[in-house]
PDB file of N, CA and C in Angstrom:
ATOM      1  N   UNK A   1       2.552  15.081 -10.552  1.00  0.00           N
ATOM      2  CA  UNK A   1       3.644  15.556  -9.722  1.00  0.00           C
ATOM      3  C   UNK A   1       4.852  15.770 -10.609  1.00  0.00           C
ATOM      4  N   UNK A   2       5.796  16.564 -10.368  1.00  0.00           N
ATOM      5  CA  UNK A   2       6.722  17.375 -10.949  1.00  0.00           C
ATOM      6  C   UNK A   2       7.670  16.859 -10.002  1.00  0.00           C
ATOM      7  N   UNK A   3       8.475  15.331 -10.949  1.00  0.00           N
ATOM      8  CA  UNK A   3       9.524  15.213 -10.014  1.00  0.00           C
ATOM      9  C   UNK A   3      11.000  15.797 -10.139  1.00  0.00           C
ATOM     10  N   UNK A   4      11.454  16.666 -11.601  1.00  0.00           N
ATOM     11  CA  UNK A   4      12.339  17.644 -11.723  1.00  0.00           C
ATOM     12  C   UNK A   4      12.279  18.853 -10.665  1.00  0.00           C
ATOM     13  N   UNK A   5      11.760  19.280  -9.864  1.00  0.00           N
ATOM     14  CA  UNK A   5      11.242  20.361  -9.101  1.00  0.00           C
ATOM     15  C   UNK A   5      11.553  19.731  -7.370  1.00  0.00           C
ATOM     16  N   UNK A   6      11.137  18.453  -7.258  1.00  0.00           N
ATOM     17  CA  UNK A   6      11.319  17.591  -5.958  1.00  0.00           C
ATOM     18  C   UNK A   6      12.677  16.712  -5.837  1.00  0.00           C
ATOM     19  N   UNK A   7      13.819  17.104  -6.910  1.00  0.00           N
ATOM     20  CA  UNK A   7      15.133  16.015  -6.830  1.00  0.00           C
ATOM     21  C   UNK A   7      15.838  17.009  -6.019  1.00  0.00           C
ATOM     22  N   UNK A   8      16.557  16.296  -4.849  1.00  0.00           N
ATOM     23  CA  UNK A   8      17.695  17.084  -4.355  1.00  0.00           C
ATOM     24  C   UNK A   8      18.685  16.052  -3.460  1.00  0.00           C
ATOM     25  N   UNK A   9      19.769  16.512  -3.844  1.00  0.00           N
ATOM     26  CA  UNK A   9      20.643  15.387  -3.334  1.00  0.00           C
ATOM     27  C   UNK A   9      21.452  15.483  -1.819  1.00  0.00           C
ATOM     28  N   UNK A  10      21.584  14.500  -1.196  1.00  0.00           N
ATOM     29  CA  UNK A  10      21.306  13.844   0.030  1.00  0.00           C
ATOM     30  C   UNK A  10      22.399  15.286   0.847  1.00  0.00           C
ATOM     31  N   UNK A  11      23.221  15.514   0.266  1.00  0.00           N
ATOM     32  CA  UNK A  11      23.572  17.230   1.603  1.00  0.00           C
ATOM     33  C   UNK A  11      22.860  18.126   1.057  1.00  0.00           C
ATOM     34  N   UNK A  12      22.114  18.122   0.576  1.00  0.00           N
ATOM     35  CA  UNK A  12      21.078  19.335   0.382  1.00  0.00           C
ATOM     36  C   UNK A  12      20.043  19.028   1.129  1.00  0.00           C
ATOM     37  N   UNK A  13      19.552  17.562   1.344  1.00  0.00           N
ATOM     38  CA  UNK A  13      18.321  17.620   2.309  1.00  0.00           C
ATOM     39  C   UNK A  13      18.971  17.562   3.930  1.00  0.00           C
ATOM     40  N   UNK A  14      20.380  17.196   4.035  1.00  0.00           N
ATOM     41  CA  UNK A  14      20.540  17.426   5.332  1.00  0.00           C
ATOM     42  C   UNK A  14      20.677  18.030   5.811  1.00  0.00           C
ATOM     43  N   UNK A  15      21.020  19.324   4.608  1.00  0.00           N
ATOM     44  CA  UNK A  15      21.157  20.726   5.305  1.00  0.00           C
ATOM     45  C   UNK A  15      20.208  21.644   5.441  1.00  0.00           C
ATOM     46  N   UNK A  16      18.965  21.016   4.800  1.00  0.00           N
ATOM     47  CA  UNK A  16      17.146  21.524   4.960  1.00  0.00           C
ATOM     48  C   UNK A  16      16.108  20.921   5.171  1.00  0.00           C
ATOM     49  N   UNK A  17      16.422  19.776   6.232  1.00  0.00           N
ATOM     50  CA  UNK A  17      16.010  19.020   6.230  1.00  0.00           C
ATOM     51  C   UNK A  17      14.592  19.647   7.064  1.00  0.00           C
ATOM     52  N   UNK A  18      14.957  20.584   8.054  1.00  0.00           N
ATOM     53  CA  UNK A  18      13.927  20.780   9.072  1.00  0.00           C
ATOM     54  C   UNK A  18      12.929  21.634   8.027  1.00  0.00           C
ATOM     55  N   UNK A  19      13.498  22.521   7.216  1.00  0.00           N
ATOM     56  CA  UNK A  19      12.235  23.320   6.218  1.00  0.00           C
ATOM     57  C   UNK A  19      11.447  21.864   5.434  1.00  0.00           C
ATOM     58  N   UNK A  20      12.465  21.177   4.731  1.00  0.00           N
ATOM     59  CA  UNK A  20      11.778  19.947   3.619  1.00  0.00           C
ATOM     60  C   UNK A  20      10.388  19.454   4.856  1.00  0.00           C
ATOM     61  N   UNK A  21      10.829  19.446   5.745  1.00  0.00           N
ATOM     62  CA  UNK A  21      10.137  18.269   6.930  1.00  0.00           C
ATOM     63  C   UNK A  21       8.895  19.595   6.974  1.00  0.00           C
ATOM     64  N   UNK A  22       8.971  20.676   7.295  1.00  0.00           N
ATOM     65  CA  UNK A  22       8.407  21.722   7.512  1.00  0.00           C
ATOM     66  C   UNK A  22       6.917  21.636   6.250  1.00  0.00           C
ATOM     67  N   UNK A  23       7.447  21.857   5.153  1.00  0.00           N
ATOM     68  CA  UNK A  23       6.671  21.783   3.738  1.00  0.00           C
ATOM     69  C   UNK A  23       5.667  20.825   3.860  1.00  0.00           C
ATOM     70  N   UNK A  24       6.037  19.319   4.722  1.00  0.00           N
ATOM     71  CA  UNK A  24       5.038  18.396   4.274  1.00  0.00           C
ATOM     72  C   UNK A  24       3.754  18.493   5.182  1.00  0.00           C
ATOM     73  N   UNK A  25       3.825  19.538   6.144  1.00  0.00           N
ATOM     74  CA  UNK A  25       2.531  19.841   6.795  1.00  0.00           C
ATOM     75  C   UNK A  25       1.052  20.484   6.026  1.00  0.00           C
ATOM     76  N   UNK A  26       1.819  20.903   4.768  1.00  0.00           N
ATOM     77  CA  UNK A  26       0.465  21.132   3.862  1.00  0.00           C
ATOM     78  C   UNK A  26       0.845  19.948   3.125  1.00  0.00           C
ATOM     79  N   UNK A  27      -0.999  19.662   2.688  1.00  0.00           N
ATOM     80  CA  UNK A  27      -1.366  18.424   2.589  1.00  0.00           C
ATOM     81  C   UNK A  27      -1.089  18.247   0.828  1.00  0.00           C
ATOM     82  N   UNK A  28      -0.711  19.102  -0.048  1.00  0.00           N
ATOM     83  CA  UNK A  28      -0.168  19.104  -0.950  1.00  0.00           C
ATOM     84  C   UNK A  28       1.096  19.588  -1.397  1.00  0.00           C
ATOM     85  N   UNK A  29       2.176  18.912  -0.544  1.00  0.00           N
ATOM     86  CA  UNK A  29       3.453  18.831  -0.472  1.00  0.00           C
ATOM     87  C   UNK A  29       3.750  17.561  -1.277  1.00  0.00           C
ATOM     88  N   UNK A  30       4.423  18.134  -2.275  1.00  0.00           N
ATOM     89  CA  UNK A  30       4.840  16.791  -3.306  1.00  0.00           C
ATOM     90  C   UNK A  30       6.063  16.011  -2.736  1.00  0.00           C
ATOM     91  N   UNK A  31       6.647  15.114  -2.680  1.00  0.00           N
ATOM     92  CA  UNK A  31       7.580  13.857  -2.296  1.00  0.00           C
ATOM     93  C   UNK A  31       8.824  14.847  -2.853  1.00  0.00           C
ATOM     94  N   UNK A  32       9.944  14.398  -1.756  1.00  0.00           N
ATOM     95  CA  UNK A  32      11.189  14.981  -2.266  1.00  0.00           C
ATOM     96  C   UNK A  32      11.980  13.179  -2.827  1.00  0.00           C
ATOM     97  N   UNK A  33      12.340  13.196  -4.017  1.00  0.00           N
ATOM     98  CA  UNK A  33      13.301  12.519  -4.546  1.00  0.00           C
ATOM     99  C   UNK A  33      14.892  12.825  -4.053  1.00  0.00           C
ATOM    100  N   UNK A  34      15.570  11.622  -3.297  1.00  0.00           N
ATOM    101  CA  UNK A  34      17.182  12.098  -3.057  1.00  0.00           C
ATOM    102  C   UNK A  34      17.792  11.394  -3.657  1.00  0.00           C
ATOM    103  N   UNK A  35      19.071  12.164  -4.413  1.00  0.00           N
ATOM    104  CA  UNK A  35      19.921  11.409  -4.632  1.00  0.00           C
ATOM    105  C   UNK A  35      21.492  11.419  -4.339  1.00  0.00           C
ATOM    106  N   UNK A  36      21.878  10.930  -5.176  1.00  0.00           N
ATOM    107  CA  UNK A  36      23.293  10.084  -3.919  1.00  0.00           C
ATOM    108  C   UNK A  36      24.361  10.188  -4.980  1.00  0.00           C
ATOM    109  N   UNK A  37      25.245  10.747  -5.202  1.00  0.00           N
ATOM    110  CA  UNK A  37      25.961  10.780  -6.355  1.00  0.00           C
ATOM    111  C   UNK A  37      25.521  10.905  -8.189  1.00  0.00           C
ATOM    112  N   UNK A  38      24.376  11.424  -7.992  1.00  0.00           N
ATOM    113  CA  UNK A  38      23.704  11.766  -8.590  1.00  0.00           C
ATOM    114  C   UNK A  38      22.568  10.464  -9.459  1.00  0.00           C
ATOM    115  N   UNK A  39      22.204   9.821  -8.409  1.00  0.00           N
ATOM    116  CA  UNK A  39      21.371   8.595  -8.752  1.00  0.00           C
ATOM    117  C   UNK A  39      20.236   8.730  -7.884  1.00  0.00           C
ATOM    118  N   UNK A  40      19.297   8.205  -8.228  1.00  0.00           N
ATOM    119  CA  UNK A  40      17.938   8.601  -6.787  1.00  0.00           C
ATOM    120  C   UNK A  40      17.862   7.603  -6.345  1.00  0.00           C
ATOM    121  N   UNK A  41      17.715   7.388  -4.974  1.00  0.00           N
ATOM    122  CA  UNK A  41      18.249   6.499  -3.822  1.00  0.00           C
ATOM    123  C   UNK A  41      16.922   6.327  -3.003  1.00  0.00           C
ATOM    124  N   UNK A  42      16.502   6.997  -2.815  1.00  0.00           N
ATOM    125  CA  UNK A  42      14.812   7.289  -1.601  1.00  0.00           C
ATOM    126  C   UNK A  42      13.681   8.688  -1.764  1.00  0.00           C
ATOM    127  N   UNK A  43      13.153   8.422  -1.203  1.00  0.00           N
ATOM    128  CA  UNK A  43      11.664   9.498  -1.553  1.00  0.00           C
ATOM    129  C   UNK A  43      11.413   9.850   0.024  1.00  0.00           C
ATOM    130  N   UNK A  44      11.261  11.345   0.366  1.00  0.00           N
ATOM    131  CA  UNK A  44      10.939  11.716   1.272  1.00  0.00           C
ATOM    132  C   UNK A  44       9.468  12.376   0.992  1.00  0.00           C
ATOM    133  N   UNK A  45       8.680  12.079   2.226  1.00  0.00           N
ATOM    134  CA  UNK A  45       7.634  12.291   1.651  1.00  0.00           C
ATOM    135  C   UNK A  45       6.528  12.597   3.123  1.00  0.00           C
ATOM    136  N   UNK A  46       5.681  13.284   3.006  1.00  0.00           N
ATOM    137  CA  UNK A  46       4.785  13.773   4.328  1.00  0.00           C
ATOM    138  C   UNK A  46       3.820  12.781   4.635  1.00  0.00           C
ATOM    139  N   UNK A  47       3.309  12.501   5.835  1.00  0.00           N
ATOM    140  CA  UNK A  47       1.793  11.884   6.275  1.00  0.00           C
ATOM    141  C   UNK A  47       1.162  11.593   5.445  1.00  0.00           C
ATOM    142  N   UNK A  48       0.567  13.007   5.042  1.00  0.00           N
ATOM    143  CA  UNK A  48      -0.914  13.372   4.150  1.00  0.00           C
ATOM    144  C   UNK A  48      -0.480  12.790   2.957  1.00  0.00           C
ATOM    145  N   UNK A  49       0.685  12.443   2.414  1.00  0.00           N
ATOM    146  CA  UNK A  49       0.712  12.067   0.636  1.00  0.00           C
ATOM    147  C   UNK A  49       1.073  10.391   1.390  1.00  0.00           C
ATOM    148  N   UNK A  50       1.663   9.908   2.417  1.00  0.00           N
ATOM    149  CA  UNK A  50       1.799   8.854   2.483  1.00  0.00           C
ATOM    150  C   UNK A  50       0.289   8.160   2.858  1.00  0.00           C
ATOM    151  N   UNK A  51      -0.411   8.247   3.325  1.00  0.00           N
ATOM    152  CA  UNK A  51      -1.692   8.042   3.539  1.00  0.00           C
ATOM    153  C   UNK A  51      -2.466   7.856   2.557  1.00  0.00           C
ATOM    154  N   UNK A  52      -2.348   8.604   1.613  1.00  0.00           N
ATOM    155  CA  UNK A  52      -3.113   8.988   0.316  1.00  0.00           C
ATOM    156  C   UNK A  52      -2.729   7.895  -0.590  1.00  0.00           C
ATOM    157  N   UNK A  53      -1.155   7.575  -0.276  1.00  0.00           N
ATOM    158  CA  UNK A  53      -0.951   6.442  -1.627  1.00  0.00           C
ATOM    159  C   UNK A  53      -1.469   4.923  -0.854  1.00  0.00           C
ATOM    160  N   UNK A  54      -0.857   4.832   0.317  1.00  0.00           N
ATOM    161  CA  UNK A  54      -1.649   3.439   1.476  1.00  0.00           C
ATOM    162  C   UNK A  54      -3.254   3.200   1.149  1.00  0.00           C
ATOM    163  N   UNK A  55      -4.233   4.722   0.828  1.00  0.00           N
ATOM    164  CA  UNK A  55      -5.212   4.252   0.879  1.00  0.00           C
ATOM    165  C   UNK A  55      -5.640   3.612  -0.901  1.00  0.00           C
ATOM    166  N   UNK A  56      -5.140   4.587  -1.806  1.00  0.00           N
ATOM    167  CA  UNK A  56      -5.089   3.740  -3.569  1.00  0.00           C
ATOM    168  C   UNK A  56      -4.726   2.611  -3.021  1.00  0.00           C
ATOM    169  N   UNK A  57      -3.530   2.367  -2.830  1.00  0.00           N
ATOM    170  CA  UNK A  57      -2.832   0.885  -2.799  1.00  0.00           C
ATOM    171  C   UNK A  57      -3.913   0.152  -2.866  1.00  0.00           C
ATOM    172  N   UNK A  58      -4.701   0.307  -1.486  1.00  0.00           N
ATOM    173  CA  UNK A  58      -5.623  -0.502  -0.674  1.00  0.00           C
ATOM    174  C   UNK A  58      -7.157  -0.953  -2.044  1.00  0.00           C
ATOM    175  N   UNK A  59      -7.378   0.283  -2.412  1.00  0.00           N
ATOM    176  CA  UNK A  59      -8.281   0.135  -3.345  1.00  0.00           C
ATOM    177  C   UNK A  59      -7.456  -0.674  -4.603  1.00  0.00           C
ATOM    178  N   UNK A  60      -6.482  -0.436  -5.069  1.00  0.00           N
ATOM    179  CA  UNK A  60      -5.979  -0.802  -6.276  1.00  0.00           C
ATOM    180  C   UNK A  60      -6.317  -2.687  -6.212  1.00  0.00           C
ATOM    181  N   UNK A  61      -5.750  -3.455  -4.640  1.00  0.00           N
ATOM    182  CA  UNK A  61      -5.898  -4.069  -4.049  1.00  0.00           C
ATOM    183  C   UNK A  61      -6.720  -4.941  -4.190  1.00  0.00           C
ATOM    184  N   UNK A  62      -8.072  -4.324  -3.779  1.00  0.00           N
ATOM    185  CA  UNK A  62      -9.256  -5.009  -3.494  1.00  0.00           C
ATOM    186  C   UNK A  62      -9.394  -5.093  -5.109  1.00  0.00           C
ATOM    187  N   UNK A  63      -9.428  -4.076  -6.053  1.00  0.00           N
ATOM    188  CA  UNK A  63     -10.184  -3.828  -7.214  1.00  0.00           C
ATOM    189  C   UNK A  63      -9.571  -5.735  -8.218  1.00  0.00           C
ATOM    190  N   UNK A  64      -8.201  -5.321  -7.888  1.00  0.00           N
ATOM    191  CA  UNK A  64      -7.420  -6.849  -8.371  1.00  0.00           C
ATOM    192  C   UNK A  64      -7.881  -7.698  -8.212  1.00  0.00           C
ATOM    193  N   UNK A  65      -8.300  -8.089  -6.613  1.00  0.00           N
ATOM    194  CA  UNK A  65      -8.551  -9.091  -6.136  1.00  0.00           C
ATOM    195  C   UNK A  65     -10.265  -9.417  -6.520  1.00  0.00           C
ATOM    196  N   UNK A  66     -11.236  -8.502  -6.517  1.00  0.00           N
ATOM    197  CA  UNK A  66     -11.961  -8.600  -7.136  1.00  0.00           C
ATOM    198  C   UNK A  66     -12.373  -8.767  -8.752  1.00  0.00           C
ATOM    199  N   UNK A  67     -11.057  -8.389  -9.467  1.00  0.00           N
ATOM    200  CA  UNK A  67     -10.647  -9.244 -10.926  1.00  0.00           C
ATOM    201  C   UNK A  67     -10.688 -10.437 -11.317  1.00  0.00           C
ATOM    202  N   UNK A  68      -9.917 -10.556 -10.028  1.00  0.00           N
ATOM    203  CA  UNK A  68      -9.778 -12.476 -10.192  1.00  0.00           C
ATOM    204  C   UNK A  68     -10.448 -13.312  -9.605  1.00  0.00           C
ATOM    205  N   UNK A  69     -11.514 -12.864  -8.594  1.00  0.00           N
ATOM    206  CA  UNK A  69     -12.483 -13.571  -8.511  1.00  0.00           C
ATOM    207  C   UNK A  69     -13.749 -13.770  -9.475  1.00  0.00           C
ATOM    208  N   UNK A  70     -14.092 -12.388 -10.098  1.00  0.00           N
ATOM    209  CA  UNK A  70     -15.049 -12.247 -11.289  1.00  0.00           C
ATOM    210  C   UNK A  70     -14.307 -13.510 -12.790  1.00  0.00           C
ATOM    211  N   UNK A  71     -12.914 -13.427 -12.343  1.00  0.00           N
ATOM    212  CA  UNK A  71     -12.458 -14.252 -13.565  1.00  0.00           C
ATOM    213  C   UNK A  71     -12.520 -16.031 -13.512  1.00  0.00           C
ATOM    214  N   UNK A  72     -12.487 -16.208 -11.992  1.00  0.00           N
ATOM    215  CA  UNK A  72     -12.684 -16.894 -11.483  1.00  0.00           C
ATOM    216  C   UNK A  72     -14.132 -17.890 -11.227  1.00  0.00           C
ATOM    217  N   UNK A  73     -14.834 -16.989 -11.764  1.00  0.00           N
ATOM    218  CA  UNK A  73     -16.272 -17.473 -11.877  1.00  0.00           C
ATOM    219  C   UNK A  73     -17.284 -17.406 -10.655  1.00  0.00           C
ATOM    220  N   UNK A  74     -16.210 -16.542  -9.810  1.00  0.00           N
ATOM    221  CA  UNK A  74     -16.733 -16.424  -8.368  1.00  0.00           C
ATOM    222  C   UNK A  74     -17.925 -15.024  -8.288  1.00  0.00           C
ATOM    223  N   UNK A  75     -18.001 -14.369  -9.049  1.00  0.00           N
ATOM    224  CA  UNK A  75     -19.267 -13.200  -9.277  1.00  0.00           C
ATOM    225  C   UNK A  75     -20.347 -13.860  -9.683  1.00  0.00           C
ATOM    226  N   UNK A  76     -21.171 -12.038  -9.192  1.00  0.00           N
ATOM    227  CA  UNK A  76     -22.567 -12.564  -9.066  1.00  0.00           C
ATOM    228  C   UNK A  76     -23.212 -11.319 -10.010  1.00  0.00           C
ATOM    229  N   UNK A  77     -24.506 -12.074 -10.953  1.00  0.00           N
ATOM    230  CA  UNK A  77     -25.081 -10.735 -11.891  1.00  0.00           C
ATOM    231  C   UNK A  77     -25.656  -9.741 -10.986  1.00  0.00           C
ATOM    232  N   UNK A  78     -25.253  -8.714 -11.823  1.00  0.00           N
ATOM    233  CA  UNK A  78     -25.542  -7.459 -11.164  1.00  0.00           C
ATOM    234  C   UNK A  78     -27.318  -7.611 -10.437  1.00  0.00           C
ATOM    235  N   UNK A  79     -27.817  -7.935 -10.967  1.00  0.00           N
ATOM    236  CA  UNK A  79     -29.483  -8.401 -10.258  1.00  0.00           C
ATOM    237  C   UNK A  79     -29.320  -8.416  -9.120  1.00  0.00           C
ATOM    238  N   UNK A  80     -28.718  -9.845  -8.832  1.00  0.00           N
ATOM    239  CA  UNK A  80     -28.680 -10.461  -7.620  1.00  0.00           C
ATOM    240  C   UNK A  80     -27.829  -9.973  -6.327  1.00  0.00           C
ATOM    241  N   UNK A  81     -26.675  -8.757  -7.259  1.00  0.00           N
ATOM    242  CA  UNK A  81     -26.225  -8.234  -6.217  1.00  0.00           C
ATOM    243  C   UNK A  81     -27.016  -7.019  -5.594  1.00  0.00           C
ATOM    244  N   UNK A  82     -27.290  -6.533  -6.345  1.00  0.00           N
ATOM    245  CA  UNK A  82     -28.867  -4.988  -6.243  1.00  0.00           C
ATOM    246  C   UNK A  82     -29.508  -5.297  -5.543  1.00  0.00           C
ATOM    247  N   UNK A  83     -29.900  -7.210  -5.692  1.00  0.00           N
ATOM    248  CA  UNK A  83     -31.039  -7.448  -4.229  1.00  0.00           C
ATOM    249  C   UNK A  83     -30.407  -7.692  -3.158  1.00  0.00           C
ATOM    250  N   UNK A  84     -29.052  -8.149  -2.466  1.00  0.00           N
ATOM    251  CA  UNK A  84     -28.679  -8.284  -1.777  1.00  0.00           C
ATOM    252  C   UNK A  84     -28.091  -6.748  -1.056  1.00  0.00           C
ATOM    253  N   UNK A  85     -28.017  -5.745  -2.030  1.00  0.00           N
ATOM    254  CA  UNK A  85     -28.205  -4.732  -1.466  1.00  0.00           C
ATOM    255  C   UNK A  85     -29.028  -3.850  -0.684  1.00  0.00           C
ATOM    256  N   UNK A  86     -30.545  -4.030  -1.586  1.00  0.00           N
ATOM    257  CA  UNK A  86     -31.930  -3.543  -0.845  1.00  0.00           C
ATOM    258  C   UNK A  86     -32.193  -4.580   0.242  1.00  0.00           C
ATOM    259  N   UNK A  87     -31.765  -5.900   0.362  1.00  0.00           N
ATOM    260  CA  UNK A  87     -32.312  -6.600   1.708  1.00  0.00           C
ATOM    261  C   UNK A  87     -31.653  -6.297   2.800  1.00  0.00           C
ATOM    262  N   UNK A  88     -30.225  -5.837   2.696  1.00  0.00           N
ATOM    263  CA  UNK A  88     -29.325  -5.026   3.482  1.00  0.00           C
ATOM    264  C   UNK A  88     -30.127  -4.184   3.764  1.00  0.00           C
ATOM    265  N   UNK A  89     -29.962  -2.954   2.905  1.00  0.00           N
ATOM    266  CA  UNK A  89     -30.605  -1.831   3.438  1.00  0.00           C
ATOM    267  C   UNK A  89     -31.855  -1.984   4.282  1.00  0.00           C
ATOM    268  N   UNK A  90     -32.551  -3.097   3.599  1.00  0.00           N
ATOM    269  CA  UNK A  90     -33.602  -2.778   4.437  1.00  0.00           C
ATOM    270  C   UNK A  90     -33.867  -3.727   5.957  1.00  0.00           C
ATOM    271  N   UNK A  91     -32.602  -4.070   5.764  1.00  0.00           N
ATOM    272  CA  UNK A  91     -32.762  -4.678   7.384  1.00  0.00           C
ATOM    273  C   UNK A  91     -31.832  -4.073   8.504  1.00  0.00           C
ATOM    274  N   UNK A  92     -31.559  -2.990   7.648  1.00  0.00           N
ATOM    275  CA  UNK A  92     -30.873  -1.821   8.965  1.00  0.00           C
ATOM    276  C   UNK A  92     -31.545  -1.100  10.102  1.00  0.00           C
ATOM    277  N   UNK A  93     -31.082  -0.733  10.729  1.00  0.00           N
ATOM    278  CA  UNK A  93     -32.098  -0.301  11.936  1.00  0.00           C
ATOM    279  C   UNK A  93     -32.875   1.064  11.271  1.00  0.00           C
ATOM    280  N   UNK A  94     -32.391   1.767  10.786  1.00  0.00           N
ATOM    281  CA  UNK A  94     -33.125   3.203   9.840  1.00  0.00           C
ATOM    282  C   UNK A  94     -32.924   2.579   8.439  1.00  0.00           C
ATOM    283  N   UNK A  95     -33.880   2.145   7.639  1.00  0.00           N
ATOM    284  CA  UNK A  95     -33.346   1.900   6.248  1.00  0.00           C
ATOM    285  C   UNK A  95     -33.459   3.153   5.069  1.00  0.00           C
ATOM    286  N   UNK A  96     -34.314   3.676   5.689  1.00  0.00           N
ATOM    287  CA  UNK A  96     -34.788   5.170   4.923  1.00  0.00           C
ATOM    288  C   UNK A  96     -33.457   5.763   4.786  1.00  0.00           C
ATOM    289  N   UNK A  97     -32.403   6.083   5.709  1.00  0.00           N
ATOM    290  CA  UNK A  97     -30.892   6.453   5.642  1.00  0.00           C
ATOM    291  C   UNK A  97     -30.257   5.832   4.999  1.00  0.00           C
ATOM    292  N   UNK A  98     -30.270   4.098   4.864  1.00  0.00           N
ATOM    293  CA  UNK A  98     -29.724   3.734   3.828  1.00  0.00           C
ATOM    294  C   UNK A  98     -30.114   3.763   2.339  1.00  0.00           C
ATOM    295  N   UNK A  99     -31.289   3.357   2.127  1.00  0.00           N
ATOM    296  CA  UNK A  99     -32.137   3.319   0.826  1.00  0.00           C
ATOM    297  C   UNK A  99     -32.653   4.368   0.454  1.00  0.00           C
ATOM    298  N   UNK A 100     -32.176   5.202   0.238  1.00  0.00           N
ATOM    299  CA  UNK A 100     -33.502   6.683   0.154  1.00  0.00           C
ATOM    300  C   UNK A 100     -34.155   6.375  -1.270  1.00  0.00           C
ATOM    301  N   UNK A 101     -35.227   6.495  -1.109  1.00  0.00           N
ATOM    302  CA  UNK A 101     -36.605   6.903  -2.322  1.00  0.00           C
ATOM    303  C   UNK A 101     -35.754   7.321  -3.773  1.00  0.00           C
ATOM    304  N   UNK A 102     -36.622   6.579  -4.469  1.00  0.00           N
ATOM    305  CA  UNK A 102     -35.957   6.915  -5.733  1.00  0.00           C
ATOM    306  C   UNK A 102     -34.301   6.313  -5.999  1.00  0.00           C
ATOM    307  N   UNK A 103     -33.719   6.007  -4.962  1.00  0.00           N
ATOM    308  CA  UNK A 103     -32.231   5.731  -5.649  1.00  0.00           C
ATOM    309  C   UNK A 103     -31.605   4.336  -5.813  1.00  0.00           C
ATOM    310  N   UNK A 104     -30.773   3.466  -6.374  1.00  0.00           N
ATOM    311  CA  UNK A 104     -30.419   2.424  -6.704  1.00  0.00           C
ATOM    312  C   UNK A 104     -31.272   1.645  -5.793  1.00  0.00           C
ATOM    313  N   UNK A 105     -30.830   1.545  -4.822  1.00  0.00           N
ATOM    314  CA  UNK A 105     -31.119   0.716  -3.447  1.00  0.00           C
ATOM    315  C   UNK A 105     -31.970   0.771  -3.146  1.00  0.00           C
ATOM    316  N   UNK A 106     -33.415   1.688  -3.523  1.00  0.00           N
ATOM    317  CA  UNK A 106     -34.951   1.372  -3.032  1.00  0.00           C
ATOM    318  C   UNK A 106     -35.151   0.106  -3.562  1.00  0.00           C
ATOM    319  N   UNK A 107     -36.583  -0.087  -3.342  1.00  0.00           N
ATOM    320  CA  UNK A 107     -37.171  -1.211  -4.037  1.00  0.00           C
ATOM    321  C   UNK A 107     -38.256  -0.339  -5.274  1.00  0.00           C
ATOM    322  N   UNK A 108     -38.164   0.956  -4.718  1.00  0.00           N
ATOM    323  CA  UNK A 108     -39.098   1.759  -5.735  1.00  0.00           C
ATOM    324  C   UNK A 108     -38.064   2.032  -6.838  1.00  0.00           C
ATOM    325  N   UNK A 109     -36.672   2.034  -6.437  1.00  0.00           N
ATOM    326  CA  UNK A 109     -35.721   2.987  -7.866  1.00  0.00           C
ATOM    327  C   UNK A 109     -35.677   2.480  -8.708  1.00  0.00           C
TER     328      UNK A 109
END
């Protein structure tokens, strides 16, 4: 993202505000940066890009938290997790949808 291109300061977005607001309906509308005497103060920004960073967050999140449990001594070798995967799969009501032939999760792959 190109935040030289997205800075505009706070009577410039109030006086476009309804177009700025307008822009963020496509889903690659970059964040407007405002600033305030020429300092940046807040980020205006659409749904679709706020959603998008909520859902990283979320992964960034888990990925951490799953750091420190592996550091923690709380993981399991990859083996044992592969089988706890195929016994999943295969105790789903269709396992063929979960496990398909040939791939990680068979018992044939």
């Amino acid at each position: 993202m190109q935040l030289s291109t997205a800075v505009r300061p706070i009577s410039a977005v109030k006086a476009h505000l309804e177009e700025i607001i307008r822009t963020f309906s496509e889903e690659a509308a970059p964040p407007v940066v405002i600033t305030q005497n020429g300092e940046a103060k807040a980020v205006l920004m659409g749904i679709h890009e706020y959603e998008r960073m909520q859902k990283t967050f979320a992964l960034l999140k888990a990925l951490s938290l799953s750091g420190k449990s592996f550091e923690a001594g709380k993981g399991r070798p990859l083996e044992k997790f592969s089988q706890g995967c195929v016994q999943r799969a295969n105790d789903a009501p269709f396992p063929q949808c979960v496990a398909l032939e040939g791939s990680p999760l068979s018992e044939e792959g």
